[in-house]
C-alpha atoms as a PDB file:
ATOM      1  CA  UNK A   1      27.445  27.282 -18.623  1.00  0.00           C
ATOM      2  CA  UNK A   2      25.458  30.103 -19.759  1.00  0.00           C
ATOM      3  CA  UNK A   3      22.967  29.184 -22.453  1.00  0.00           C
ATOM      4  CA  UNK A   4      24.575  31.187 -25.108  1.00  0.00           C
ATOM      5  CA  UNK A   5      27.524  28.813 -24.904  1.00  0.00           C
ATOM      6  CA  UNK A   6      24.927  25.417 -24.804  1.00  0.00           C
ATOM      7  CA  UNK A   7      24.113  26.807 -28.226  1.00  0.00           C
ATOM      8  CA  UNK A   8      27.894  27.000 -29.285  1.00  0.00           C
ATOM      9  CA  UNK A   9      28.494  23.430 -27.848  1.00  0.00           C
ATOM     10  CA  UNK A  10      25.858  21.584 -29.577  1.00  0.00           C
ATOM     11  CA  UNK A  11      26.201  23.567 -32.786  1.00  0.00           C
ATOM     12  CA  UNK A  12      29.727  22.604 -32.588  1.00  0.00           C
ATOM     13  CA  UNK A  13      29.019  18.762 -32.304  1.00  0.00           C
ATOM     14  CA  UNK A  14      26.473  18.859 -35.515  1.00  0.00           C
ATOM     15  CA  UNK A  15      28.662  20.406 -37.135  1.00  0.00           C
ATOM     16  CA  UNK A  16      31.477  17.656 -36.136  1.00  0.00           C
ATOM     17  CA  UNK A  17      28.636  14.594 -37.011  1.00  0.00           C
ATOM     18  CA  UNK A  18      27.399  16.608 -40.153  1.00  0.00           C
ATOM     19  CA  UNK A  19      24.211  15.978 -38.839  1.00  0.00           C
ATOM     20  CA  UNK A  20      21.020  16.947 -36.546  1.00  0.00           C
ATOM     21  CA  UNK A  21      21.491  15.904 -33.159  1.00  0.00           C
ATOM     22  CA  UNK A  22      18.267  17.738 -32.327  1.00  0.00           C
ATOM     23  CA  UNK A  23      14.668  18.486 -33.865  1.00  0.00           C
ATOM     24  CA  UNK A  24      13.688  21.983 -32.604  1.00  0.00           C
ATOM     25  CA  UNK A  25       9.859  22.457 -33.264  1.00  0.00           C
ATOM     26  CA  UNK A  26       7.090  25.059 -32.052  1.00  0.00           C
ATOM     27  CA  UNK A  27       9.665  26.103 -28.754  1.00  0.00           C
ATOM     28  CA  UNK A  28       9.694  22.689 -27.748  1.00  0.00           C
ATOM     29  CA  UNK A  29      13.454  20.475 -28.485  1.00  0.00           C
ATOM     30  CA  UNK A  30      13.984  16.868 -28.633  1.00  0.00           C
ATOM     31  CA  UNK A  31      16.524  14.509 -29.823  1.00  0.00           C
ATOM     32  CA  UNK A  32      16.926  13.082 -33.211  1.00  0.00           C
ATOM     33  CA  UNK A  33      17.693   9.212 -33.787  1.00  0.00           C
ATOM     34  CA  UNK A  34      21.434  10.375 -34.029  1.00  0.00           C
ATOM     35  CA  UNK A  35      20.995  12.106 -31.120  1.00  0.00           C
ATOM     36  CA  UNK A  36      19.946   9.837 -28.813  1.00  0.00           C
ATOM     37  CA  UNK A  37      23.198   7.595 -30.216  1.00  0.00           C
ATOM     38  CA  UNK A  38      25.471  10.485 -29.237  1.00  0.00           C
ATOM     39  CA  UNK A  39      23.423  10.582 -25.920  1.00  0.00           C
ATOM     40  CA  UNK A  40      23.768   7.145 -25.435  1.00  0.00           C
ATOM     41  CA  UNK A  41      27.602   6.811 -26.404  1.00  0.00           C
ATOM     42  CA  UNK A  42      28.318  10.315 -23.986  1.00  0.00           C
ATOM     43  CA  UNK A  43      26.821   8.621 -21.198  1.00  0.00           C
ATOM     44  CA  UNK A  44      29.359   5.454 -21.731  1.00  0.00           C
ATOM     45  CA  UNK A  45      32.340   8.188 -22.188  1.00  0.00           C
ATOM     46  CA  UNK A  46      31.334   9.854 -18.853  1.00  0.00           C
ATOM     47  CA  UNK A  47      30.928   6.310 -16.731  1.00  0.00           C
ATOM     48  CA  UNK A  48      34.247   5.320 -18.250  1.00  0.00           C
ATOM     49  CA  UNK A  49      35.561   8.909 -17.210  1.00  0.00           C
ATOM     50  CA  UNK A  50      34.214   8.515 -13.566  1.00  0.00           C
ATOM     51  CA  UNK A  51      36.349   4.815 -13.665  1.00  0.00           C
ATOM     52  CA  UNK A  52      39.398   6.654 -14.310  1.00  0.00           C
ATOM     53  CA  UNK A  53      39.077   9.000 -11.624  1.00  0.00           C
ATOM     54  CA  UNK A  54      38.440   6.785  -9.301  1.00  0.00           C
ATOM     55  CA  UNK A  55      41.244   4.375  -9.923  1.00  0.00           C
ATOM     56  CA  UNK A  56      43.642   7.054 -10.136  1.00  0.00           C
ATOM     57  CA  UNK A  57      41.995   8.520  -6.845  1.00  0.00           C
ATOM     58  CA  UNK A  58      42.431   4.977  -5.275  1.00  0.00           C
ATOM     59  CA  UNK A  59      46.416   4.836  -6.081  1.00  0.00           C
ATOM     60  CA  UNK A  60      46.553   8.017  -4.834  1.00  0.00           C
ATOM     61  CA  UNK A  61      44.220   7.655  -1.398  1.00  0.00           C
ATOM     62  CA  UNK A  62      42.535  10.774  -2.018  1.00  0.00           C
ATOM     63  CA  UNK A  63      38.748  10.813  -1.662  1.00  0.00           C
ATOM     64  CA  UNK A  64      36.660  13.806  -2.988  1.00  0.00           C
ATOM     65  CA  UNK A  65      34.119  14.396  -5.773  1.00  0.00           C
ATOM     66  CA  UNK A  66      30.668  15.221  -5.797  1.00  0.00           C
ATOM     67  CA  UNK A  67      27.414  13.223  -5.278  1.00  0.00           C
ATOM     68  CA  UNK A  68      24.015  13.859  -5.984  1.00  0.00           C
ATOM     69  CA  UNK A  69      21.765  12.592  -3.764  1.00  0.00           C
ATOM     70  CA  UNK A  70      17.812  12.588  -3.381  1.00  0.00           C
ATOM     71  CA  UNK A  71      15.759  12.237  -0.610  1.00  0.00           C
ATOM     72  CA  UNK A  72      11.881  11.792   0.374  1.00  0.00           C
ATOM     73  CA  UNK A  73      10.772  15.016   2.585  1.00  0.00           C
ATOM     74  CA  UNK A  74      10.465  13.024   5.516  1.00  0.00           C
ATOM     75  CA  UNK A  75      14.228  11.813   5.104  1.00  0.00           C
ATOM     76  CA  UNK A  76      15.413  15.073   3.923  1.00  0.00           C
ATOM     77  CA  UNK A  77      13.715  17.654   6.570  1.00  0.00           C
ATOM     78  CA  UNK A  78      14.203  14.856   9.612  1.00  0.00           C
ATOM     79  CA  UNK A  79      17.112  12.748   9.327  1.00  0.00           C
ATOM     80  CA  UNK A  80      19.443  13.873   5.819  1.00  0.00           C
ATOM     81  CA  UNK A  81      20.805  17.310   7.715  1.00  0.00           C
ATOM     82  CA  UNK A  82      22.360  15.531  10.804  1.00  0.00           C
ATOM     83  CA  UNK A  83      23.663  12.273   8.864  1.00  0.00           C
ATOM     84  CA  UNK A  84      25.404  14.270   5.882  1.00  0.00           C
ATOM     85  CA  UNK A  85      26.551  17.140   8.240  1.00  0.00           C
ATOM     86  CA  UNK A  86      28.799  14.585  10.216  1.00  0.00           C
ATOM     87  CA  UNK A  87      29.613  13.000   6.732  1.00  0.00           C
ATOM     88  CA  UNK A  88      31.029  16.696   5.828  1.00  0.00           C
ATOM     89  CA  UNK A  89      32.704  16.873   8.841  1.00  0.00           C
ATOM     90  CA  UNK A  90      34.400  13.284   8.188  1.00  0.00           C
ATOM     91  CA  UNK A  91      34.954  14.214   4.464  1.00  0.00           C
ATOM     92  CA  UNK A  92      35.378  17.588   3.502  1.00  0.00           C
ATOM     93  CA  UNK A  93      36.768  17.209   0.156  1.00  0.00           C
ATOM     94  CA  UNK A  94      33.318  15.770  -0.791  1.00  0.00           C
ATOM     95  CA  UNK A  95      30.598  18.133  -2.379  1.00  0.00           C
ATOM     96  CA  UNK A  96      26.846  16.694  -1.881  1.00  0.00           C
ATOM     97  CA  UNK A  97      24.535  17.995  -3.648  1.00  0.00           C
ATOM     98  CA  UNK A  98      20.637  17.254  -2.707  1.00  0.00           C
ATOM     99  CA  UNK A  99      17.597  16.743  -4.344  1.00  0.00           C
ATOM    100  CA  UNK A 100      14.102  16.585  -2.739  1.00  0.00           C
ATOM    101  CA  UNK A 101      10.526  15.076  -3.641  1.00  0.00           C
ATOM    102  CA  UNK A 102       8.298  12.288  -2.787  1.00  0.00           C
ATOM    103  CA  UNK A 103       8.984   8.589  -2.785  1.00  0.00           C
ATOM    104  CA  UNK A 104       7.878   8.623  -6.556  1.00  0.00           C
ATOM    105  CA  UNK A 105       9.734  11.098  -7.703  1.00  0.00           C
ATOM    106  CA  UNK A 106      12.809  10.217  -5.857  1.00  0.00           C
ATOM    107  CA  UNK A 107      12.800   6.216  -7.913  1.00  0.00           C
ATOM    108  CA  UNK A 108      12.011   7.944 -11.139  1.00  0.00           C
ATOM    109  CA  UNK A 109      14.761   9.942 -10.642  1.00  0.00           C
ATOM    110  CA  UNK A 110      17.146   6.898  -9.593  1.00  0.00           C
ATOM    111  CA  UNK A 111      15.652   5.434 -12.758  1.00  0.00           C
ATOM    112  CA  UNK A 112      16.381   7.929 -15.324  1.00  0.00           C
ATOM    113  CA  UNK A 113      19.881   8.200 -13.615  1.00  0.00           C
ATOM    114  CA  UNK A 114      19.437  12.010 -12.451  1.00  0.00           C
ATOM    115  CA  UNK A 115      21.011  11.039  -8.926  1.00  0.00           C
ATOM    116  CA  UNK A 116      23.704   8.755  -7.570  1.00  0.00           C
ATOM    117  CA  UNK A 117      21.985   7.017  -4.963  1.00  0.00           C
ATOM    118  CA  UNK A 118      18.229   7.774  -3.425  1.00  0.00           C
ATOM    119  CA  UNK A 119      16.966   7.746   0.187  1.00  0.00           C
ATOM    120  CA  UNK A 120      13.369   6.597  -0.074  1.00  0.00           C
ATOM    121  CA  UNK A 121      10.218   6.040   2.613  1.00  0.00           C
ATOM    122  CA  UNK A 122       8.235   3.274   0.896  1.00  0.00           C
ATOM    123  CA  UNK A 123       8.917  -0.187  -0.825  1.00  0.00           C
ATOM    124  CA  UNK A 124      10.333   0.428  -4.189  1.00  0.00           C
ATOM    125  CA  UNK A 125       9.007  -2.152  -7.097  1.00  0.00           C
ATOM    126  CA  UNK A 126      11.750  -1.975  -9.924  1.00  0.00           C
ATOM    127  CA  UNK A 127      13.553  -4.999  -9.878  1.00  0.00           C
ATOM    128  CA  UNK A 128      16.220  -3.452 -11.621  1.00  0.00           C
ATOM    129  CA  UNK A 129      17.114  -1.226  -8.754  1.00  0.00           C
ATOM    130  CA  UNK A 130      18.946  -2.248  -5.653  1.00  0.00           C
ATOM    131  CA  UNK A 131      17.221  -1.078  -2.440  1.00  0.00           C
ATOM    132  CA  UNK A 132      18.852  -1.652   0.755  1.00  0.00           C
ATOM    133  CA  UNK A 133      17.197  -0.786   4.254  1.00  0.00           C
ATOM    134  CA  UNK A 134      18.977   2.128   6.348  1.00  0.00           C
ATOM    135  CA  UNK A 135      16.817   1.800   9.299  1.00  0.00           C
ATOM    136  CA  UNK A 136      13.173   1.475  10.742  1.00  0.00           C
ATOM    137  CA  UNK A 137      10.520   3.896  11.031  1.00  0.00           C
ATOM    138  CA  UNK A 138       8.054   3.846  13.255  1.00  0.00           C
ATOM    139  CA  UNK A 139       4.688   5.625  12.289  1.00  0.00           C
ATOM    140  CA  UNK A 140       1.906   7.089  15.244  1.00  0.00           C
ATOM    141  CA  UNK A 141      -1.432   8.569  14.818  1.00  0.00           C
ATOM    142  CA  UNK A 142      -1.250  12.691  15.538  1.00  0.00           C
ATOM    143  CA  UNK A 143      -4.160  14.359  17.511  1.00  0.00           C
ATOM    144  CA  UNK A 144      -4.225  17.451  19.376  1.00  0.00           C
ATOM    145  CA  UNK A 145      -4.561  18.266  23.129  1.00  0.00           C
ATOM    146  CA  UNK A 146      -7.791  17.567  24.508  1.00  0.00           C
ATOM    147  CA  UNK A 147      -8.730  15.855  21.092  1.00  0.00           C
ATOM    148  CA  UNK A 148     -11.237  12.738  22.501  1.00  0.00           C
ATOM    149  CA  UNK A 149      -8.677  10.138  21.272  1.00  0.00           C
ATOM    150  CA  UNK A 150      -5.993  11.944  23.170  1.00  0.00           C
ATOM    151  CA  UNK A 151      -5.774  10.107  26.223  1.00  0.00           C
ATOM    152  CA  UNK A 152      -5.571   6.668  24.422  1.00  0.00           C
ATOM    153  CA  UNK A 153      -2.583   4.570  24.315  1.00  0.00           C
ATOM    154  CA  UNK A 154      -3.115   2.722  21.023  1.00  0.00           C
ATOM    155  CA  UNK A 155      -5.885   3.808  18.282  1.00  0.00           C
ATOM    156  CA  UNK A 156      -7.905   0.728  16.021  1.00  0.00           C
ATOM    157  CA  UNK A 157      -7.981   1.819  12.568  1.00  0.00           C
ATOM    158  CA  UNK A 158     -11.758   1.671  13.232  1.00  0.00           C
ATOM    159  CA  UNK A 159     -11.221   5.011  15.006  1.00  0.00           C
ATOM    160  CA  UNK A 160      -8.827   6.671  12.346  1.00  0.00           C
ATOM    161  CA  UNK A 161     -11.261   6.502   9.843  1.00  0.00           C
ATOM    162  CA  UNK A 162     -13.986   8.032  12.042  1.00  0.00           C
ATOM    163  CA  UNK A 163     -12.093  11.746  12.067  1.00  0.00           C
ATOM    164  CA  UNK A 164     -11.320  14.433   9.195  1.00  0.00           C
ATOM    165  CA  UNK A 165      -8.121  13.123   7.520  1.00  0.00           C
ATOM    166  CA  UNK A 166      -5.177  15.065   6.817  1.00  0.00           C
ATOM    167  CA  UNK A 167      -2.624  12.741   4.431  1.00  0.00           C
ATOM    168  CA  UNK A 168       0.599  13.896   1.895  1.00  0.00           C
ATOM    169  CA  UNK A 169      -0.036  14.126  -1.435  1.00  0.00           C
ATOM    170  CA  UNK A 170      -0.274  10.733  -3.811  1.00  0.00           C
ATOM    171  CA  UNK A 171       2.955   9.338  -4.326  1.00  0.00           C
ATOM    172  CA  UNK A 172       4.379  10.287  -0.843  1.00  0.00           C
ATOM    173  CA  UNK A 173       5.929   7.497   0.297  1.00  0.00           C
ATOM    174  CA  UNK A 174       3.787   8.388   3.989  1.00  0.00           C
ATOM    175  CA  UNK A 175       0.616   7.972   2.155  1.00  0.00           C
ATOM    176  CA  UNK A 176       1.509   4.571   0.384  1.00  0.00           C
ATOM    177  CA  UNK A 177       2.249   3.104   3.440  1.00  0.00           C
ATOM    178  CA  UNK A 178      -0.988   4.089   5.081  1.00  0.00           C
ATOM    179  CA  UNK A 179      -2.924   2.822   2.249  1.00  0.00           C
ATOM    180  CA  UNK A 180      -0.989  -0.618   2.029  1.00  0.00           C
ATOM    181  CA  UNK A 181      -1.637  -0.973   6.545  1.00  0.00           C
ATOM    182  CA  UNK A 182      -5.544  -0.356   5.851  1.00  0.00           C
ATOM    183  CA  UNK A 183      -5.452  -3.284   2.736  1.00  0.00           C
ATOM    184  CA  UNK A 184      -3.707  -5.301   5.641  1.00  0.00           C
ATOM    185  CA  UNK A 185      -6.293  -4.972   8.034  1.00  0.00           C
ATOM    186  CA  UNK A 186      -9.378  -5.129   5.182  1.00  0.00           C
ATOM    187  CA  UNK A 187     -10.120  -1.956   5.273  1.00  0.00           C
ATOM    188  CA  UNK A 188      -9.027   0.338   1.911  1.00  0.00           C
ATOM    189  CA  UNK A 189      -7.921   4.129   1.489  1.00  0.00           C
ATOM    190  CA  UNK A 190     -11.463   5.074   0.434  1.00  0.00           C
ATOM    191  CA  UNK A 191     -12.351   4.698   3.982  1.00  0.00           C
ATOM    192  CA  UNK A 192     -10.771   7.552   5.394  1.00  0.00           C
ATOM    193  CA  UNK A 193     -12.122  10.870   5.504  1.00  0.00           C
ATOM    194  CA  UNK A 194      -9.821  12.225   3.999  1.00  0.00           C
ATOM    195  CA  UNK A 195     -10.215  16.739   4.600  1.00  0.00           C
ATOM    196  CA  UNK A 196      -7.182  17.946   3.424  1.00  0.00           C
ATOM    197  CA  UNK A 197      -3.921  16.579   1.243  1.00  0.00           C
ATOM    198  CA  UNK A 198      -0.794  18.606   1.612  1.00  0.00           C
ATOM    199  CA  UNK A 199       2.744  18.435   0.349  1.00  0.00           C
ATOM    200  CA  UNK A 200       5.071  18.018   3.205  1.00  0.00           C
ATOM    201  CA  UNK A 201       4.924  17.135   6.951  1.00  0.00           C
ATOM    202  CA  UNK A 202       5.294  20.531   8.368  1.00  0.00           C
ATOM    203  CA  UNK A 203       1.976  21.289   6.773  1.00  0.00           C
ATOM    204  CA  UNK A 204       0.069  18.388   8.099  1.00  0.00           C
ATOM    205  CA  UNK A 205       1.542  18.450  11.773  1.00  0.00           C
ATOM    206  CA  UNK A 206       0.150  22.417  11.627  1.00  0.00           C
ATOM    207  CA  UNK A 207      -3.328  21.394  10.173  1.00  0.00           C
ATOM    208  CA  UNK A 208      -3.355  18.896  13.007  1.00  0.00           C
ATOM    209  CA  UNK A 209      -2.402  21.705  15.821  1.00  0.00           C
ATOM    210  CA  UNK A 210      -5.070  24.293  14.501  1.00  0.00           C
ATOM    211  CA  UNK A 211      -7.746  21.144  14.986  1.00  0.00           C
ATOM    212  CA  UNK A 212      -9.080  20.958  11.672  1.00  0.00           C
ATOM    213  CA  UNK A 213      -8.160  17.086  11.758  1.00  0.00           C
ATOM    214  CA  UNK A 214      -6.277  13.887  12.311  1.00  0.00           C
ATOM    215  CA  UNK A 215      -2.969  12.149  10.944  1.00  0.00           C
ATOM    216  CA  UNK A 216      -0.531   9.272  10.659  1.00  0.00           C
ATOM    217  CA  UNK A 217       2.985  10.753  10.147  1.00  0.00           C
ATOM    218  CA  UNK A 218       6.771   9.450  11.405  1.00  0.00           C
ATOM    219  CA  UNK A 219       7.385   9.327  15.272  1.00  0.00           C
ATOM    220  CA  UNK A 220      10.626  10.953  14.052  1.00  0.00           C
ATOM    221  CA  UNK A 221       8.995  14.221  12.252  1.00  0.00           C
ATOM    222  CA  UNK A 222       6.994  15.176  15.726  1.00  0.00           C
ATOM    223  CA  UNK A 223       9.459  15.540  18.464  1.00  0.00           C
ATOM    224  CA  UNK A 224       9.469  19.209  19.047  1.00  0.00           C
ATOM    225  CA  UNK A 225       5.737  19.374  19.086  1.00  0.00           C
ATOM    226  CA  UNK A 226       6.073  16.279  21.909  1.00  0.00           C
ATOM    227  CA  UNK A 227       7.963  18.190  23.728  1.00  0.00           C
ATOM    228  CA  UNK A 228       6.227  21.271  23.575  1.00  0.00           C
ATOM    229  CA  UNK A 229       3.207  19.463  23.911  1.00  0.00           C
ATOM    230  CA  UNK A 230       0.968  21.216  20.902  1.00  0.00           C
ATOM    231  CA  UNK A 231       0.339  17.501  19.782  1.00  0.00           C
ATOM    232  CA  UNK A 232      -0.073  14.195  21.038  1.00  0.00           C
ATOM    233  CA  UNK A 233       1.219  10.926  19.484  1.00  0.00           C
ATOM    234  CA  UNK A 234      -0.958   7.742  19.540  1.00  0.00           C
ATOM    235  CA  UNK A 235       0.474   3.932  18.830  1.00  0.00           C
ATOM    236  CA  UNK A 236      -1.837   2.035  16.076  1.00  0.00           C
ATOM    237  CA  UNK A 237      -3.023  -1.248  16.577  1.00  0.00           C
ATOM    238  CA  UNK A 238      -1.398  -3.173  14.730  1.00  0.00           C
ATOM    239  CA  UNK A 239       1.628  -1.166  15.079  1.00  0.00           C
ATOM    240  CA  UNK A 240       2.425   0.570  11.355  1.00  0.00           C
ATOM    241  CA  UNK A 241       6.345   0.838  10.605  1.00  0.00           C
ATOM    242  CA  UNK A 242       8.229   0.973   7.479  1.00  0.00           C
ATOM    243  CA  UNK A 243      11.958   0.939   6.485  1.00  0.00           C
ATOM    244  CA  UNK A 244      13.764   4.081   5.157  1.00  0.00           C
ATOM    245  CA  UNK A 245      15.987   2.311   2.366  1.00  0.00           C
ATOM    246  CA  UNK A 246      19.048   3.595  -0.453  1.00  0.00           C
ATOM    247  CA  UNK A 247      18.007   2.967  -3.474  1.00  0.00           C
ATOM    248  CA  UNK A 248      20.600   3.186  -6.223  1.00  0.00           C
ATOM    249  CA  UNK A 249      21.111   1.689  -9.878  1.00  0.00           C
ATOM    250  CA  UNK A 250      22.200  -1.857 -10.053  1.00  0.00           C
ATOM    251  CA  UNK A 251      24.387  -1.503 -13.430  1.00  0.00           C
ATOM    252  CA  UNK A 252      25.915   1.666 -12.055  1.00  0.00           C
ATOM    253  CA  UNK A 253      29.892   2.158 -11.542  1.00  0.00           C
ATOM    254  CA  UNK A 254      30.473   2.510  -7.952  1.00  0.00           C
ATOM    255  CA  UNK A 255      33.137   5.203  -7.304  1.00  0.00           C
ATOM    256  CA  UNK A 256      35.021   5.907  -4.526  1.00  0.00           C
ATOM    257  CA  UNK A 257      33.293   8.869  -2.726  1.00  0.00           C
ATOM    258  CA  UNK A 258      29.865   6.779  -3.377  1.00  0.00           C
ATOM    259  CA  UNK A 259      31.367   3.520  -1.291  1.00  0.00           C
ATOM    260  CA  UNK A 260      32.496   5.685   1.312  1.00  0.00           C
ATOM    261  CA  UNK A 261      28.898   7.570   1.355  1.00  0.00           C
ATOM    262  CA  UNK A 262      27.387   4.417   1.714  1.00  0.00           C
ATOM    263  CA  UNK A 263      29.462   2.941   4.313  1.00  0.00           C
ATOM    264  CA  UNK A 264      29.043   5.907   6.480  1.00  0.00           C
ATOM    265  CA  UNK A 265      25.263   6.447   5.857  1.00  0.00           C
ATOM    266  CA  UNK A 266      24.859   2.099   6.957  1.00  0.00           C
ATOM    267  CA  UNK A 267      27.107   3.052  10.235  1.00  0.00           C
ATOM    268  CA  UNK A 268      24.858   5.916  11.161  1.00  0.00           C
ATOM    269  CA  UNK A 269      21.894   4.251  10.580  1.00  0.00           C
ATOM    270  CA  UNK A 270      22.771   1.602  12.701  1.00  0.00           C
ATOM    271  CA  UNK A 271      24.080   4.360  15.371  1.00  0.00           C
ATOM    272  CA  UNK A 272      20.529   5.914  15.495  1.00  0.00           C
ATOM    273  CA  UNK A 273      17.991   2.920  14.974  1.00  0.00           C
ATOM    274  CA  UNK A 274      15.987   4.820  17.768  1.00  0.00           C
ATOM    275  CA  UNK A 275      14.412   8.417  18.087  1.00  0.00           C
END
């Protein structure tokens, strides 16, 4: 809808209520008390809604609708394309639409129930969201050819934290998990040298080529460069690995297209546990 006809729709609906549903101050809007009860009522109308549709969908054994997903950058650049591509293939009645930011903003947005389900790198806390693992993830230290680390076969944390650092931004689901491996082995985050902090892992892999420091990232986000042998990937000791897990909202209707989603996405997780 164009904004114009935004502006129709809600003056239409105070007009209905005889009453503010919004306070509109110094270019900034909000809602009033009534506002929020519409809100809150509208959200009911449209889960209720979504019931229908399913059930009727179910009689009928159609499957289509849309789903908003979200997805960590690791998840979405490395393993989202391939997983929802064969989903499309399988379904084609089914519109996806995706959403992409760190492991923070991906929960937050599960919370405030912006997306249907969330694909997340890093152990979620609410305990009113369900969180179910999709598969491992194995983690490796990054270095470039010729590098003096790059002939090792494992690398001590002792050694990480002796090099420039190159880590994601804070609340990447990457960086958490780094931080909570060094509290393992009594060692904290402030020990790393850290050089550089960038926002996805196509930056940090090319920080690492150019030399101008070391990494941990997924085993998963550095095949190419394996192959073409601009880096080199080094175990940790003790190993570092994480789950990728859905994380969705526990009170949340289930519909149709979102069982079937979920079904699939378990299947081909369990298809590709391995690089």
């Amino acid at each position: 809808m164009t904004q114009p006809a935004v502006t129709f729709q809600v003056r239409q609906l105070e007009e209905y209520f005889n009453t503010r549903l919004f306070d509109r101050t110094h270019n900034r809007i909000s809602l009033t008390e009534a506002g929020a009860r519409v809100y809150q009522y509208a959200d009911k109308i449209f889960e209720l809604y979504s019931e229908m549709e399913n059930s009727v969908r179910e009689m009928t054994g159609e499957i289509s609708g849309s789903l908003t997903i979200g997805a960590s950058t690791t998840i979405a650049e490395y393993m989202l394309p391939a997983l929802l591509g064969d989903f499309k293939k399988k379904y084609p009645e089914i519109n996806i639409h995706l959403k992409v930011s760190n492991t923070d903003g991906i929960v937050s947005m599960v919370e405030n129930n912006s997306i249907d389900l969330g694909v997340v790198e890093a152990p979620v806390t609410n305990k009113n969201l369900v969180v179910e693992q999709c598969r491992p993830d194995h983690l490796v230290a990054i270095v470039p050819p010729g590098h003096p680390e790059a002939e090792r076969e494992t690398l001590t944390y002792e050694a990480l934290i002796k090099y420039p650092f190159i880590c994601r931004e804070e609340g990447s689901g990457t960086r958490e998990v780094i931080s909570e491996y060094l509290n393992a082995v009594n060692c904290s985050e402030d020990s790393l040298n850290v050089s550089m902090e960038l926002g996805s892992p196509e930056a940090v892999k090319g920080a690492v080529e150019t030399g101008m420091g070391i990494s941990v990232v997924s085993l998963a986000t550095v095949q190419k460069e394996l192959k073409l042998g601009t880096l080199v990937a080094i175990n940790l000791d003790p190993s570092m690995d994480r789950p990728f897990s859905f994380v969705r909202q526990k009170q949340k209707f289930r519909a149709r297209v979102m069982e079937e989603l979920l079904e699939f996405a378990q299947n081909y997780c369990r298809e590709h546990q391995e690089i």
